[in-house]
Protein backbone atom coordinates (compact mmCIF):
# COMPACT_ATOMS: atom_id res chain seq x y z
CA UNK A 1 17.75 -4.05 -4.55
CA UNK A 2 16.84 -4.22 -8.07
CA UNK A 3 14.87 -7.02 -8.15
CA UNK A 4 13.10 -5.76 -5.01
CA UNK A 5 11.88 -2.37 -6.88
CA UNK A 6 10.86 -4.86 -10.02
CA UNK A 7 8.69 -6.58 -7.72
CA UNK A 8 7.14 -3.85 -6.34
CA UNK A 9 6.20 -2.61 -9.89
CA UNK A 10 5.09 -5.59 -10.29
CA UNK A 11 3.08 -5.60 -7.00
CA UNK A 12 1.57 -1.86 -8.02
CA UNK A 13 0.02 -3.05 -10.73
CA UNK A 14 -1.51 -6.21 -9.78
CA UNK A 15 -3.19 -3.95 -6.85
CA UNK A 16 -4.29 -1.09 -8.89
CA UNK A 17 -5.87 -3.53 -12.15
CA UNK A 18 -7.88 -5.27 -9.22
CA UNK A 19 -9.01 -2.19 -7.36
CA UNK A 20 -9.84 -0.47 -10.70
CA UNK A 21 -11.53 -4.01 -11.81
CA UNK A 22 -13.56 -4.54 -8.62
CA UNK A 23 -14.55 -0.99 -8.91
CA UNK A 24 -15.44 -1.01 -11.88
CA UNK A 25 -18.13 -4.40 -11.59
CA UNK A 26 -19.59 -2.93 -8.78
CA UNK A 27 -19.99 0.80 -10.61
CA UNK A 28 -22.13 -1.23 -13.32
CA UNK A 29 -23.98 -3.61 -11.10
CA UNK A 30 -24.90 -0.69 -9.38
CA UNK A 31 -26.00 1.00 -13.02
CA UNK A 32 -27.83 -2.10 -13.79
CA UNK A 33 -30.01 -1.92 -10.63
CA UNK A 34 -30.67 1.30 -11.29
CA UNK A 35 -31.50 0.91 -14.73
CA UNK A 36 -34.04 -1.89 -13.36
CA UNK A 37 -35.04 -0.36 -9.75
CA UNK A 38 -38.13 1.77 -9.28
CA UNK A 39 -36.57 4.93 -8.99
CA UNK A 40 -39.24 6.08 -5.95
CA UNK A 41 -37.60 3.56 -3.70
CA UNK A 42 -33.47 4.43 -4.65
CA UNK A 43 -32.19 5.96 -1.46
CA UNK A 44 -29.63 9.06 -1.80
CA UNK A 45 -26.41 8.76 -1.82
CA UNK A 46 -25.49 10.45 1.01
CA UNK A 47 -27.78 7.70 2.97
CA UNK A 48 -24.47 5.34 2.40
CA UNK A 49 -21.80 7.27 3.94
CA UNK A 50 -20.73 4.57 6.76
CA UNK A 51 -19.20 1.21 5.93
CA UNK A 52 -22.46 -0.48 7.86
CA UNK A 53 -24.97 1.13 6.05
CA UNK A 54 -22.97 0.80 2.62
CA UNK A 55 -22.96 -3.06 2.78
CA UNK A 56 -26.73 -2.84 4.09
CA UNK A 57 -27.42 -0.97 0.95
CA UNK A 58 -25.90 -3.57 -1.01
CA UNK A 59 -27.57 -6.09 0.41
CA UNK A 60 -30.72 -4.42 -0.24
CA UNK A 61 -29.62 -4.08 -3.84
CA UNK A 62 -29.72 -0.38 -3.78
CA UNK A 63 -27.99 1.01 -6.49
CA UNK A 64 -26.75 3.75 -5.31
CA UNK A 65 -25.56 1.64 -2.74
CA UNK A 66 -23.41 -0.49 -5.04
CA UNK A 67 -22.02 3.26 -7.09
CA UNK A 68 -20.67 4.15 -3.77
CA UNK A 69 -18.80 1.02 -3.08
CA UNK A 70 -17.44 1.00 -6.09
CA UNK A 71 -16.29 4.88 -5.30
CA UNK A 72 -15.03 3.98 -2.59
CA UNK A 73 -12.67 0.88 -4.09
CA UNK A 74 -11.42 3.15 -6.23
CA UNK A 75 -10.22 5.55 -3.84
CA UNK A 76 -9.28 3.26 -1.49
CA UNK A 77 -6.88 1.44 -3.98
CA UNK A 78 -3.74 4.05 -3.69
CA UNK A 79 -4.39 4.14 -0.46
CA UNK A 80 -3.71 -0.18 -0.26
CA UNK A 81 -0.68 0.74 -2.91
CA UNK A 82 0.92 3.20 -0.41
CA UNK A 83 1.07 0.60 2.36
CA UNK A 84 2.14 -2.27 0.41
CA UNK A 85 4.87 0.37 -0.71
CA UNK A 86 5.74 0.76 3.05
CA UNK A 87 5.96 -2.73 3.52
CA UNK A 88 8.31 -3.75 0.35
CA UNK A 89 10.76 -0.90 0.88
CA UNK A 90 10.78 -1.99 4.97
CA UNK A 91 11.82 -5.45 3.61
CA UNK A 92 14.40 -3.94 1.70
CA UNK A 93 15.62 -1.59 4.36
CA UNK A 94 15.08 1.45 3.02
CA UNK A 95 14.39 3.34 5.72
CA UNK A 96 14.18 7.00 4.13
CA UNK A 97 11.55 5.78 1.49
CA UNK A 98 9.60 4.00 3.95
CA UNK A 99 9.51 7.14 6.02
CA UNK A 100 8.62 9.31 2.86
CA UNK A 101 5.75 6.42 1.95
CA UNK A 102 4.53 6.71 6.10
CA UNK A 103 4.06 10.50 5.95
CA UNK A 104 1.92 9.94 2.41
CA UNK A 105 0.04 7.34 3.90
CA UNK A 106 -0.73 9.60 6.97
CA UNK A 107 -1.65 12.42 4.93
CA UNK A 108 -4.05 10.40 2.93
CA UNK A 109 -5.69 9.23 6.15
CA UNK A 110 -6.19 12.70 7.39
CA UNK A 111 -7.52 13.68 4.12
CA UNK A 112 -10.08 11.19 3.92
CA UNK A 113 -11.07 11.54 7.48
CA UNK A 114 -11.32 15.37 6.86
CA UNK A 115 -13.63 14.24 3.62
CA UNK A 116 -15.55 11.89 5.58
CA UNK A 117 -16.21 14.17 8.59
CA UNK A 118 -16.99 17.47 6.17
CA UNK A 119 -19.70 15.39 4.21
């Protein structure tokens, strides 16, 4: 059991460097463009609320595109630590925690469809 919770420390931070490191390059690629980009053709942010026209954005090289997936990494991250959580403590059999970690992981959901629906 032990060794189980090491590795998930272990697992936690491995997932939250990356998230917070993949964030983080697109956050200044995205501050690059804009540094660069004609500022009469940078489309709002609120243009790049759905996934499709995020990664259009991106494509495009909008920078406002690429801030807002690198927002959205970064909140998604605890969200990916919750349910790698979920899965470690199922392999362990720890039923309670992995009941505790579900009702998180369903309140984050709500809350972020709540966020996504208000905006």
């Amino acid at each position: 059991m032990k060794d189980e919770i090491e590795r998930l420390d272990i697992l936690i931070g491995k997932i939250l460097r990356i998230g917070v490191a993949i964030s983080l390059i697109l956050m200044v690629v995205g501050a690059i463009l804009l540094v660069f980009k004609n500022r009469n053709v940078v489309l709002p942010y609120f243009n790049y609320l759905s996934l499709r026209s995020l990664l259009q954005g991106m494509m495009q090289l909008q920078p406002n595109a690429w801030l807002m997936g690198g927002m959205l990494t970064l909140i998604l991250t605890p969200v990916l630590r919750v349910i790698s959580s979920i899965f470690v403590f199922a392999q362990v059999k720890d039923w309670r925690y992995v009941l505790i970690t579900s009702i998180v992981l369903v309140i984050l959901l709500i809350a972020i469809l709540f966020g996504v629906k208000a905006a």
